[in-house]
Protein backbone atom coordinates (compact mmCIF):
# COMPACT_ATOMS: atom_id res chain seq x y z
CA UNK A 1 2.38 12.77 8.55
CA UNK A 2 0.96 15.80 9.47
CA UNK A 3 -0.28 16.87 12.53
CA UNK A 4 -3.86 16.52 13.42
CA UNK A 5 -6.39 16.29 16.52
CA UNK A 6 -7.30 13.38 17.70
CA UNK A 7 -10.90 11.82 16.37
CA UNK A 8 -12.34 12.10 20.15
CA UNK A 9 -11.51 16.19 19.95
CA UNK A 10 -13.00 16.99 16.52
CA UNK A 11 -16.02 19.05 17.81
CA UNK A 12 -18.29 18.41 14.87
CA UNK A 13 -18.64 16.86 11.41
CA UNK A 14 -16.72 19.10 9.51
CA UNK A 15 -13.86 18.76 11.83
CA UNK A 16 -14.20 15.31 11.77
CA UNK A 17 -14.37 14.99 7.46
CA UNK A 18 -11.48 17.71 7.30
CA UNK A 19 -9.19 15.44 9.24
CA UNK A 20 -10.25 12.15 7.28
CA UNK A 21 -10.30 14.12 4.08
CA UNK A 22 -6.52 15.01 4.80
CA UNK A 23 -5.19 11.88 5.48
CA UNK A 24 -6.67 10.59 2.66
CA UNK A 25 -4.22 12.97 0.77
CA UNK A 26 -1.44 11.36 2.81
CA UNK A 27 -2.54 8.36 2.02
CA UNK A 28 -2.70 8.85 -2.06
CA UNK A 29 0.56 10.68 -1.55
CA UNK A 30 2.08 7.39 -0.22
CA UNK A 31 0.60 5.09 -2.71
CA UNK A 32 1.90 7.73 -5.28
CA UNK A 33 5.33 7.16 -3.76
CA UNK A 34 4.69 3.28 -3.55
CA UNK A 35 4.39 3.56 -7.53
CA UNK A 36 7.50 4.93 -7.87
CA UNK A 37 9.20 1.97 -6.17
CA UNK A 38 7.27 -0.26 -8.40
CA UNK A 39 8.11 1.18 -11.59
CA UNK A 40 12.02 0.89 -10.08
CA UNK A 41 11.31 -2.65 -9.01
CA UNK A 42 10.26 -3.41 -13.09
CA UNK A 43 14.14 -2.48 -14.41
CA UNK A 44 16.10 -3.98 -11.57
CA UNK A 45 13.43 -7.39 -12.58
CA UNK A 46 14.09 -7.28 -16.12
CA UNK A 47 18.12 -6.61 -15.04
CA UNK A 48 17.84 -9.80 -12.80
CA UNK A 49 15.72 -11.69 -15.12
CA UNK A 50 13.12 -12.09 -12.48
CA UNK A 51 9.59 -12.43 -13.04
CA UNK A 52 6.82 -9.46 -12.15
CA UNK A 53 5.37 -12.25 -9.59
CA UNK A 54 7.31 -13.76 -7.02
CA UNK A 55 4.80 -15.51 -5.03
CA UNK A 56 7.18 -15.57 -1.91
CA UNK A 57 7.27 -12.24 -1.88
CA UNK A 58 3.70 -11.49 -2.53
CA UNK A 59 3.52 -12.99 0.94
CA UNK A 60 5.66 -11.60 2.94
CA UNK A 61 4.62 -7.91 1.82
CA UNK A 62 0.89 -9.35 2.86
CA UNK A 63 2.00 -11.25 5.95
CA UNK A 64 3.95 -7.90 7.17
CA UNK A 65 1.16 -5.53 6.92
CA UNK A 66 -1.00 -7.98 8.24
CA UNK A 67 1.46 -8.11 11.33
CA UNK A 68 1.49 -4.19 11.11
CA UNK A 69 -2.37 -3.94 11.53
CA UNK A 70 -2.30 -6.50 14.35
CA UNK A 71 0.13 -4.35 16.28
CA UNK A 72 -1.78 -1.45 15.37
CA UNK A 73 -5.14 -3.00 16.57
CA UNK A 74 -6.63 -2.99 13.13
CA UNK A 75 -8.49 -5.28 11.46
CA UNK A 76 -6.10 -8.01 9.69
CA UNK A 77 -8.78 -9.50 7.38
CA UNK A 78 -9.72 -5.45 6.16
CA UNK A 79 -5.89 -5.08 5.69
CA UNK A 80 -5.45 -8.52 3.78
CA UNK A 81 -7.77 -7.58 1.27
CA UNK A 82 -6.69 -3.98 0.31
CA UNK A 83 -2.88 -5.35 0.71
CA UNK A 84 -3.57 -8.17 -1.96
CA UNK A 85 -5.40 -5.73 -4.49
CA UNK A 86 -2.73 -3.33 -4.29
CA UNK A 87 0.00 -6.06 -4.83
CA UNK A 88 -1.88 -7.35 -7.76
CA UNK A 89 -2.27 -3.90 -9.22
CA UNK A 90 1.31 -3.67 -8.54
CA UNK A 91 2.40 -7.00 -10.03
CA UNK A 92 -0.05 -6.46 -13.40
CA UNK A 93 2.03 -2.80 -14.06
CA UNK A 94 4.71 -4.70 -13.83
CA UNK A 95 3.68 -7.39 -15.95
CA UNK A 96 3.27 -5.00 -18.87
CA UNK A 97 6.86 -4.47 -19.16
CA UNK A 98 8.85 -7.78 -17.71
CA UNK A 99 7.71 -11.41 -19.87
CA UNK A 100 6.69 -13.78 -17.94
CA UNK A 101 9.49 -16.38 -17.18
């Protein structure tokens, strides 16, 4: 992460949108990187004869950023939502490649 002022000390607007704008390229950066563990996930799957959804799973990577953006004084519900898109996303690229058991 890179360094930035804090919201209260960005003077104007364009302060302010620089800041969001660049962690908005942290954050595709990370989802980018996020990708890459996915497409890893999809051979050691097939290798295990797993299934592209493992509904336990699915949970716990909801119910541990949910925990995240509790500790983080966030809003669990906004978090929820976003995490379960992305792991569906997630889970339908890998579906592509592993059968369903």
């Amino acid at each position: 992460m890179t360094h930035r002022k804090p919201p209260q000390d960005c003077a104007d607007m364009t302060e302010l949108r620089q800041a969001i704008d660049a962690i908005d390229v942290e954050l595709v950066k990370l989802l980018r990187a996020r990708v890459d563990y996915i497409d890893r996930a999809v051979t050691l799957k097939q290798a295990n004869g797993w299934p592209a959804r493992i509904q336990s799973r699915v949970e716990e990577v909801v119910s541990n950023a949910c925990q995240t953006a509790d500790e983080e004084g966030l809003d669990t519900e906004l978090v929820e939502r976003i995490w379960r898109d992305m792991v569906d996303w997630s889970i339908s690229r890998e579906a592509r490649e592993i059968p369903e058991i």
